[in-house]
Protein backbone atom coordinates (compact mmCIF):
# COMPACT_ATOMS: atom_id res chain seq x y z
CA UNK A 1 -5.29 -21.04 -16.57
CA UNK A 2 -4.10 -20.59 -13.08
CA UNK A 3 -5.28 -16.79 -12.48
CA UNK A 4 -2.74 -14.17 -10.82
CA UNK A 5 -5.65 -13.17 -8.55
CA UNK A 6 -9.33 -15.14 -8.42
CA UNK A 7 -11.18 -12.12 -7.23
CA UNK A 8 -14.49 -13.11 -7.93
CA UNK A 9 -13.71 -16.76 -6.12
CA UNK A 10 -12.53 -14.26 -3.47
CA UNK A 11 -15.43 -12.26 -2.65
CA UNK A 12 -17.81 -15.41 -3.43
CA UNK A 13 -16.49 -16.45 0.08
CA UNK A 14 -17.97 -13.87 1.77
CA UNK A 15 -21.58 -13.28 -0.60
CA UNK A 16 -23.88 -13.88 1.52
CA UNK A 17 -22.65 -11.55 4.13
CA UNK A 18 -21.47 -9.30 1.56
CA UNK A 19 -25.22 -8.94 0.59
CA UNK A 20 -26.58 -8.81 3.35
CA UNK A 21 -24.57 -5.69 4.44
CA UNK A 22 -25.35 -4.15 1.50
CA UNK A 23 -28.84 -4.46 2.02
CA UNK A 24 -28.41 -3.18 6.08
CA UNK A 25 -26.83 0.60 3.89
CA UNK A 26 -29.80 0.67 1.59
CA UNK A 27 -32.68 0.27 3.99
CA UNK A 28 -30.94 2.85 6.01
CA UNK A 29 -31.45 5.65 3.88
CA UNK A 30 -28.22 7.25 4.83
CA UNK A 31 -25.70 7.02 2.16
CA UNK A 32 -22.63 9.30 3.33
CA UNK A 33 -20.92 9.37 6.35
CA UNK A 34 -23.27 6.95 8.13
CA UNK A 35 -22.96 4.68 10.51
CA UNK A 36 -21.39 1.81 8.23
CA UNK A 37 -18.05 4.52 7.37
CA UNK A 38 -18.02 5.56 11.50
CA UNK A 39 -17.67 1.91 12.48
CA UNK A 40 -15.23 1.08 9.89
CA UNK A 41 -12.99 3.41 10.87
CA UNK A 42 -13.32 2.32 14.83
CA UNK A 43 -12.58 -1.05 14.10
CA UNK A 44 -9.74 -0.18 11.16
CA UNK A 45 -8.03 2.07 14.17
CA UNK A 46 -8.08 -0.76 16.48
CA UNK A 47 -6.79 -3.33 13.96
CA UNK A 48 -3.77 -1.45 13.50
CA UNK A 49 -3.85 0.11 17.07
CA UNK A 50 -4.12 3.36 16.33
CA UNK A 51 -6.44 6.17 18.01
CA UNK A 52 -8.06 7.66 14.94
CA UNK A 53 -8.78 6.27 11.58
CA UNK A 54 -10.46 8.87 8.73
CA UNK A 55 -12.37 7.11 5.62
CA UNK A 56 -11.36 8.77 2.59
CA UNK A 57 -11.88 8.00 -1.56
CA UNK A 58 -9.44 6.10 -1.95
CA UNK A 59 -5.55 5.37 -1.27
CA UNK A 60 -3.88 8.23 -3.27
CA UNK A 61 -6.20 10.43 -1.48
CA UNK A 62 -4.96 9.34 2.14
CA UNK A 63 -1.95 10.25 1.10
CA UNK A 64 -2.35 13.32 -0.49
CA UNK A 65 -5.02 14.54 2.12
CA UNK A 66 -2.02 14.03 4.56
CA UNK A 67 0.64 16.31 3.33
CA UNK A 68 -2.07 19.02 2.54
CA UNK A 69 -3.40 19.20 6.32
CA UNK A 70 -0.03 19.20 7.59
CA UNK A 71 0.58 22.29 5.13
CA UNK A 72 -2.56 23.84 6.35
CA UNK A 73 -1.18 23.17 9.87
CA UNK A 74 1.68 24.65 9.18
CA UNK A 75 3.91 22.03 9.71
CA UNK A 76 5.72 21.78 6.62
CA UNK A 77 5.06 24.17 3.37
CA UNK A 78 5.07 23.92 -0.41
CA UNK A 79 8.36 23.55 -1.95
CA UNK A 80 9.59 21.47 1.01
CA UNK A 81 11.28 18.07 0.27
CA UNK A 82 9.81 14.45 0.95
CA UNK A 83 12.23 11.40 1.03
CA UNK A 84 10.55 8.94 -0.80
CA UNK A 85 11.61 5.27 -2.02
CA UNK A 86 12.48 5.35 -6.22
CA UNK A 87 11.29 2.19 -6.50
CA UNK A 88 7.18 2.12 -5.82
CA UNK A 89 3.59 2.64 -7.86
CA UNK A 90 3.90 6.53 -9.01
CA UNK A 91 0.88 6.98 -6.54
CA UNK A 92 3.27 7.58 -3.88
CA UNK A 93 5.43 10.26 -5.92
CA UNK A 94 1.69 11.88 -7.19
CA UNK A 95 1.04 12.92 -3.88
CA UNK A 96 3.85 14.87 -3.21
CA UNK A 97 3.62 16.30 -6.21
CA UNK A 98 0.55 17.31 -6.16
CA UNK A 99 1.19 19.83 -3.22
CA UNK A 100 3.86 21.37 -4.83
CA UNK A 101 6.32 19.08 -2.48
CA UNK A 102 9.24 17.89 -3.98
CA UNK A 103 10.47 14.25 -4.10
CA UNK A 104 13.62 13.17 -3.02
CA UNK A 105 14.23 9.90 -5.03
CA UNK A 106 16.48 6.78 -2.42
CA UNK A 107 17.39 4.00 -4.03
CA UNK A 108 15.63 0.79 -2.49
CA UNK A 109 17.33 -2.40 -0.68
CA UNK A 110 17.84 -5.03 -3.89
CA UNK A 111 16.73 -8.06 -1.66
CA UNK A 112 13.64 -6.77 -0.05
CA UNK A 113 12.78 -4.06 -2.32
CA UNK A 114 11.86 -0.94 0.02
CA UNK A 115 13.91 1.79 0.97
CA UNK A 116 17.44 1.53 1.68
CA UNK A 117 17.98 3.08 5.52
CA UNK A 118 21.70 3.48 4.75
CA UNK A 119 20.93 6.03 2.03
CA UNK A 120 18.00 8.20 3.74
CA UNK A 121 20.30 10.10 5.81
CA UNK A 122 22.39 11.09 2.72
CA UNK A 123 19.65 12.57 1.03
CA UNK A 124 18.52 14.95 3.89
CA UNK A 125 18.96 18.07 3.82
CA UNK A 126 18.03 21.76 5.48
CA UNK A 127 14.49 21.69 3.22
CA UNK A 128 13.98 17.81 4.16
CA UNK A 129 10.82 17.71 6.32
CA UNK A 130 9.53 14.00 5.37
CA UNK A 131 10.11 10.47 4.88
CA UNK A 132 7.75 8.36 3.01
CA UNK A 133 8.13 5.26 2.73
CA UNK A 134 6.06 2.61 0.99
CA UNK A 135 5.87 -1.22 2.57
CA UNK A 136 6.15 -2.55 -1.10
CA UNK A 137 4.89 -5.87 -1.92
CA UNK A 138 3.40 -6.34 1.49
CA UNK A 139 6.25 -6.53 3.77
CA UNK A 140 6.73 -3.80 6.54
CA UNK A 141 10.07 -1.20 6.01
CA UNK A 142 12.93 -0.90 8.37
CA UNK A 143 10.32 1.40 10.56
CA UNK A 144 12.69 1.62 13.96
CA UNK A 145 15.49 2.65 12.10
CA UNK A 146 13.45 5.01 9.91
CA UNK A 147 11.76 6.21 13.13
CA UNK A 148 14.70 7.12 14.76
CA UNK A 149 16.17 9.24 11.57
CA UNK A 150 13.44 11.23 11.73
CA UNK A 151 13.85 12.05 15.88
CA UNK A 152 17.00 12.88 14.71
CA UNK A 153 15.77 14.97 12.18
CA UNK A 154 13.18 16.12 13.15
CA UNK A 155 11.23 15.15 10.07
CA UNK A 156 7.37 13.55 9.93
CA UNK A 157 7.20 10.28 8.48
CA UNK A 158 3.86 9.24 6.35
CA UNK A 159 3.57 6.08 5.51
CA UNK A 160 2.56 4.15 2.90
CA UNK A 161 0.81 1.34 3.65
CA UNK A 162 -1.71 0.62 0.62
CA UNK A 163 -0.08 -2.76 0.55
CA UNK A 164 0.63 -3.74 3.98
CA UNK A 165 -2.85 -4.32 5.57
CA UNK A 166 -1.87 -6.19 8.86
CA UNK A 167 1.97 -6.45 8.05
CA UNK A 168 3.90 -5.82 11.51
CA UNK A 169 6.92 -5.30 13.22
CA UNK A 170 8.40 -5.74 16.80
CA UNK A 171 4.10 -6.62 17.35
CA UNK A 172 3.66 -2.71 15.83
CA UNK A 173 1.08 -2.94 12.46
CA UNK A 174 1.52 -0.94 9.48
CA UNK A 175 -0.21 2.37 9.73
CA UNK A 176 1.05 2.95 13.39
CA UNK A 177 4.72 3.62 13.07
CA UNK A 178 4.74 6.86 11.37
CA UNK A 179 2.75 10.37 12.04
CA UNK A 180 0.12 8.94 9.67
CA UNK A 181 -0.22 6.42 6.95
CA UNK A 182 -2.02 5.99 4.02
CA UNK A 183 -3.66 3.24 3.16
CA UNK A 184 -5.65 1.74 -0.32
CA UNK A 185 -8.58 -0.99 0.06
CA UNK A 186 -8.61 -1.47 -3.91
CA UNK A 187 -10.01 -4.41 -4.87
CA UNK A 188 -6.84 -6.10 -5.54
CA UNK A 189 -5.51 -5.66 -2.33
CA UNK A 190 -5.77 -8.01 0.59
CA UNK A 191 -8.22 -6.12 2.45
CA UNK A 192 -10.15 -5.12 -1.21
CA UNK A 193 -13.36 -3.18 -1.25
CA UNK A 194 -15.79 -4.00 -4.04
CA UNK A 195 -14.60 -0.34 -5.71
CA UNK A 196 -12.27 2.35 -4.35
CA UNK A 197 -11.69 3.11 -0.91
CA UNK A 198 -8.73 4.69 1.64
CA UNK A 199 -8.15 5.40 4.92
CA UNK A 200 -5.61 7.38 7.01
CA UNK A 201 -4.52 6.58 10.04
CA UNK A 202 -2.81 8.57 12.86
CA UNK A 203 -2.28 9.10 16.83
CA UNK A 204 -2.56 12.88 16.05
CA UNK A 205 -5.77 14.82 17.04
CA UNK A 206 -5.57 17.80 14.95
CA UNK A 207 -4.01 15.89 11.66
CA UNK A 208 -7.07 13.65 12.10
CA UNK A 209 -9.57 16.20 11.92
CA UNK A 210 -8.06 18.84 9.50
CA UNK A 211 -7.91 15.79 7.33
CA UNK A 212 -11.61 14.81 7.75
CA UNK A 213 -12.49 18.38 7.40
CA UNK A 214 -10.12 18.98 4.16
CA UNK A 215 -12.15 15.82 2.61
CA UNK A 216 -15.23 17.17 3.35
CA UNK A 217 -15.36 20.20 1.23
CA UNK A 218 -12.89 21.69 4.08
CA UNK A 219 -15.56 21.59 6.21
CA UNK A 220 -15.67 20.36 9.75
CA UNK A 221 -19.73 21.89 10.22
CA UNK A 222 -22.27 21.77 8.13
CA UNK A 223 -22.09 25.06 5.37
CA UNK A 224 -19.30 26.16 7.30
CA UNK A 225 -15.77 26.08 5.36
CA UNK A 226 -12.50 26.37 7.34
CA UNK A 227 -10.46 25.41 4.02
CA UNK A 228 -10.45 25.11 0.60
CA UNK A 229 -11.44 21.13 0.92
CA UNK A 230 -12.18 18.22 -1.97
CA UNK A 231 -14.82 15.85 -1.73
CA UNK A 232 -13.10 12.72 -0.64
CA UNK A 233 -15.25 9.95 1.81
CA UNK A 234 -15.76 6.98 1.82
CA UNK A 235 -18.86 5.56 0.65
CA UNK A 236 -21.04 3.98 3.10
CA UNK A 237 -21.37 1.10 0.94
CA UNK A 238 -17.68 0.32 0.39
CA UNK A 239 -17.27 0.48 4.06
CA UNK A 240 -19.89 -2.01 4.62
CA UNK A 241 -18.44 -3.99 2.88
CA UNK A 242 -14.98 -3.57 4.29
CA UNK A 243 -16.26 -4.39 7.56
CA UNK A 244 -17.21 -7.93 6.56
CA UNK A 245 -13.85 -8.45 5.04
CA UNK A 246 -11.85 -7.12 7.54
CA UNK A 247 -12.77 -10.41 9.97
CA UNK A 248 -10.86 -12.49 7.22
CA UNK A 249 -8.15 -10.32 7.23
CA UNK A 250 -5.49 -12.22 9.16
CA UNK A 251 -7.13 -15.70 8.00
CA UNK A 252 -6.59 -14.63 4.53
CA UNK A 253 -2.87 -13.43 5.37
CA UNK A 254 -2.11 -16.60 6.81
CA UNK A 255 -3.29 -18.00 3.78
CA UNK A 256 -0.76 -16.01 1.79
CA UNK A 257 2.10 -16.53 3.94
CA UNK A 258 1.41 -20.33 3.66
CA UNK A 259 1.76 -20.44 -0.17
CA UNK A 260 4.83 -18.13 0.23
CA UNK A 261 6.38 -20.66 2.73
CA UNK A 262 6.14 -23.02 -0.73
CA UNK A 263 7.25 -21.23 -3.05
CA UNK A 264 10.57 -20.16 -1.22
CA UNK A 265 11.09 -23.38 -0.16
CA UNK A 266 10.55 -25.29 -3.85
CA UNK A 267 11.46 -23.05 -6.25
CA UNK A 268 14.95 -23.98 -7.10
CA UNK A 269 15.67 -22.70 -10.56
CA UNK A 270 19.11 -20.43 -10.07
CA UNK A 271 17.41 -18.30 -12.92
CA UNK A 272 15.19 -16.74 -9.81
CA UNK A 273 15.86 -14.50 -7.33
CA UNK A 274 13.19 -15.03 -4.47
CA UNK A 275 12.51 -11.87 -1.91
CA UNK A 276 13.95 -11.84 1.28
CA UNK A 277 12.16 -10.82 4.43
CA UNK A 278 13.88 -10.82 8.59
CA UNK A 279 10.40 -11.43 10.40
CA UNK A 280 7.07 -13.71 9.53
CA UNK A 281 5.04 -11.20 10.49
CA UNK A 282 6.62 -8.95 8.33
CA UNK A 283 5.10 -9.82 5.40
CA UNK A 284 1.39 -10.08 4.19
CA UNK A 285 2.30 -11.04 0.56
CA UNK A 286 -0.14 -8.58 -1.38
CA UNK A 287 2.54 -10.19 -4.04
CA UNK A 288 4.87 -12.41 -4.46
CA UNK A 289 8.02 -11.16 -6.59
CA UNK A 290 10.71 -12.39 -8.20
CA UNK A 291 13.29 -11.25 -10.18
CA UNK A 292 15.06 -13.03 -13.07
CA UNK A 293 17.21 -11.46 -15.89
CA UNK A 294 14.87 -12.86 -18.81
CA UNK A 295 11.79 -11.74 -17.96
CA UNK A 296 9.58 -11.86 -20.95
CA UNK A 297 10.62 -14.82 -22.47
CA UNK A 298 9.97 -15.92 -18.79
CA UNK A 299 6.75 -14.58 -18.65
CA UNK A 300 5.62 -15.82 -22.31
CA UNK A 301 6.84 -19.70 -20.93
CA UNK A 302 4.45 -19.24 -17.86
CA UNK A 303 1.74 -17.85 -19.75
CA UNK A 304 1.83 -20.61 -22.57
CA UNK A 305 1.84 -23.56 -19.60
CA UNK A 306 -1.27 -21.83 -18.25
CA UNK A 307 0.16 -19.31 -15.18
CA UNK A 308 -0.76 -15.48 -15.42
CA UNK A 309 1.37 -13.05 -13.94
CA UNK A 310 2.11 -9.53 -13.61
CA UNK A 311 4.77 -6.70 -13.89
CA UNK A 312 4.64 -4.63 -10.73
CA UNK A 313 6.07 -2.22 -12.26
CA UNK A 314 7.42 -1.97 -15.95
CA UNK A 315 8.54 1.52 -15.54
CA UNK A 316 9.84 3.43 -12.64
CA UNK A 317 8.34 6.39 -11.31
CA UNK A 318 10.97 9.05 -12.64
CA UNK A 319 11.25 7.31 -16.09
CA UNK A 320 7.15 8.22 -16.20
CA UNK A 321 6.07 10.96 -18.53
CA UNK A 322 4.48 12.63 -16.25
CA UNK A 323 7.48 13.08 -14.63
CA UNK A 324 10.32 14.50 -17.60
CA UNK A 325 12.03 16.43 -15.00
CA UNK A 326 13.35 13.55 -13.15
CA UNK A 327 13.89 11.08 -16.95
CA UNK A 328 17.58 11.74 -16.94
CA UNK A 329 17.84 10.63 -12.88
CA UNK A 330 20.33 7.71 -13.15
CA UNK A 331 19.10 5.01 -10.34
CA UNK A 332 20.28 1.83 -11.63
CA UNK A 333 19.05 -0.51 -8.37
CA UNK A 334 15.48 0.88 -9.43
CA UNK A 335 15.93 0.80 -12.98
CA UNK A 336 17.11 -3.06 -12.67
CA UNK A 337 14.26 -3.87 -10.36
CA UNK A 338 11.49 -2.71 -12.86
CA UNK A 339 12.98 -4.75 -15.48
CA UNK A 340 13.66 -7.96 -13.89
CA UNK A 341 10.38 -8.05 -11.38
CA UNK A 342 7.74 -10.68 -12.21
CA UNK A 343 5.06 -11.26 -9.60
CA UNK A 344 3.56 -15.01 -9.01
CA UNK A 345 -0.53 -16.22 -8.05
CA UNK A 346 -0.81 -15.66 -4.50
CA UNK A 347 -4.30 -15.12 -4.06
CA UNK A 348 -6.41 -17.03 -1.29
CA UNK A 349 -7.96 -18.88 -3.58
CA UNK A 350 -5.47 -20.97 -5.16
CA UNK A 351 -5.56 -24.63 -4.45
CA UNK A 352 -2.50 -26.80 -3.31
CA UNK A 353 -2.25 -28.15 -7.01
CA UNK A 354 -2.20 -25.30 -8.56
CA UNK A 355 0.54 -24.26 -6.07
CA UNK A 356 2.47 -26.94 -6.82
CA UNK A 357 1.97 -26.39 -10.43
CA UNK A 358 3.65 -23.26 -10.69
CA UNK A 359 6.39 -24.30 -8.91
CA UNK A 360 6.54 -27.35 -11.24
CA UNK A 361 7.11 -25.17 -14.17
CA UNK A 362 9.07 -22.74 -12.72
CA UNK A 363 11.71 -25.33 -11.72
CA UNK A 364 11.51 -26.84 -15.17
CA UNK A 365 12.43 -23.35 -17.16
C-alpha cells in the first residue's frame, strides 16, 4: 500500500535528534514556558520574518486567541462580522464563532480553491471588521489584493496559515501578510509536532502580548490576572521538537513541490482536474488535490490497486451540524468542491516508484 502520509518514516529521519532534544527538556527540569518554547518562537518569527511569534496549544487556539485579544483591545467587538472563505476545515469558522463573531461565508476560486478576491468586497459591509482567509492546501491566497481591501476598508486581516508553513508570495511568507496569523504544527502538517502545537504570529506589540497573556490564564505576571485568560502554551517538549524539524522545513517543501512537478505534468486522465497555482513559491503542497466528478468509485479503484487517499473535506463548513443556522446557505462552488476533492500521497517519504505508480493508475482509470 502506498500510504497518503508515512509519518512514522517521516519523523524516523530526524530520531536521533528528535531524542536527543527530548532528553535536553527533561534534564532541564523546566517543563512550561522554558527555554525550548522561547527559542522556538525566535526562530519561527524569523522564518516567516515577522517580529513576534507567541507558542500557543495548538492551531485553533492561535486563531481564536487572536480575535479575543483584539476584542479585549477593543478593536473589534462581539457580534461584529469576519469574512471568511466557505470552503476550509470548520476550524477556521469555530473561531469566530466562538467569540460570538459572526461569519461571513465567500465563495472560493474553483481552480485554486481559496477565497475568491472578486467576491470579498461584495460581502462587506458597515459591521465587517475582518478578513480571514485560509491558504488551503498549502498554497498562499491572493494576499496583495486582500491587503489592499482591507486599507480600503479599514478591516484587520488574520490569517490562516495552519497549512502554509513556508508558502510565499512576492518573497513575503505566510504568517506575515496579515495583522496576525494562525498557524497549526499538527502532526500531519509539514512542519508536524509529535502532538498538538500553534503559534501566532504578528508585527503588533500589544496583540502579541495580550495574546500571550490571554493564554496564560490572562496573566502577563505571575498571580496577577489582567483578563479572564485559558490555559493555552505550548509545551516545552513539542517545541523541542519543532525546533529540530523546522531546519528540514524548506528541504522537505522542496521535496513536495518536486513530486507535484510530476504529478501535474503526467497525469493525463481528462477525468481529473489538477490545481492551479501563479507562483512556485506559492505552494508548499501540505496536499495535493484533485477534483473529479466520480469520486468514490475513484477512490475505491485507487484503494483496491494499493494508493490511500483522503477527502479534505466531505462536508462543508455550513452544511456541519454544528452549524444548522447556516444548512440552508446555498454555495454551490463550495458544495461542488467538497464532493469532487480527492487528495493524492505527497508526503516526503515517497519514493520515485511509488510516484510513478500512482500516476500509472491514475492515467489508466
Amino acid at each position: 500500500m502506498i500510504k497518503f502520509l508515512d509519518l512514522k518514516g517521516a519523523n524516523a529521519q530526524y530520531r536521533e535528534e528528535i531524542i536527543q532534544a527530548c532528553e535536553k527538556v527533561i534534564d532541564s527540569g523546566w517543563y512550561i514556558h522554558g527555554i525550548e518554547c522561547k527559542e522556538f518562537e525566535k526562530e519561527f518569527s524569523k522564518y516567516c520574518g515577522t517580529k513576534y511569534s507567541i507558542g500557543v496549544a495548538n492551531g485553533l487556539d492561535a486563531l481564536t486567541l487572536t480575535l479575543r485579544a483584539w476584542i479585549e483591545l477593543g478593536r473589534i467587538s462581539k457580534g461584529d462580522e469576519v469574512i471568511v472563505p466557505a470552503n476550509t476545515y470548520i476550524a477556521s469558522i469555530l473561531a469566530i464563532t466562538e467569540n460570538q463573531l459572526i461569519p461571513i461565508f465567500v465563495e472560493p476560486d474553483s481552480r485554486t480553491y481559496n477565497i475568491d478576491i472578486n467576491k470579498i468586497k461584495k460581502a462587506i459591509t458597515r459591521k465587517t471588521k475582518v478578513i480571514l482567509p485560509v491558504h488551503l492546501y498549502g498554497q498562499l491566497a491572493d494576499m496583495p489584493s486582500i491587503v489592499d481591501i482591507a486599507k480600503q476598508y479599514d478591516l484587520l486581516v488574520l490569517e490562516d496559515s495552519a497549512q502554509a508553513h513556508g508558502a510565499s508570495l512576492n518573497s513575503v511568507k505566510a504568517g506575515n501578510w496579515g495583522d496576525a496569523s494562525g498557524f497549526s504544527f499538527y502532526p500531519g502538517k509539514n512542519l508536524g509536532a509529535l502532538g498538538d502545537a500553534g503559534m501566532v504570529t504578528t508585527n503588533d506589540k500589544e496583540l502579541s502580548e495580550a495574546i500571550r497573556s490571554i493564554a496564560n490564564y490572562g496573566s502577563c505576571k505571575k498571580y496577577e490576572n489582567i483578563y479572564q485568560g485559558v490555559n493555552s502554551r505550548l509545551d516545552e517538549m513539542q517545541a523541542a521538537i519543532l525546533r529540530v524539524k523546522l531546519k528540514f522545513l524548506d528541504e522537505e517543501i522542496t521535496k513536495r513541490r518536486a513530486i507535484a512537478d510530476i504529478y501535474i505534468n503526467k497525469i493525463v486522465n481528462p477525468i481529473v482536474r489538477l490545481p492551479v497555482w501563479s507562483q512556485r513559491q506559492q505552494h508548499v503542497f501540505h496536499l495535493f488535490t484533485i477534483q473529479t466528478e466520480n469520486r468514490d468509485k475513484f477512490q475505491e479503484y485507487l484503494e483496491k490497486h494499493g494508493i490511500q487517499t483522503l477527502i479534505h473535506y466531505p462536508i462543508a463548513p455550513h452544511k456541519q451540524k454544528a452549524y444548522q443556522e447556516w444548512n440552508s446557505l446555498l454555495l454551490p462552488i463550495t458544495e461542488s468542491i467538497h464532493r469532487k476533492t480527492l487528495s493524492l500521497p505527497i508526503g516526503p517519504m515517497l519514493e520515485s516508484d511509488e510516484i510513478e505508480e500512482v500516476v500509472r493508475i491514475i492515467n489508466k482509470f
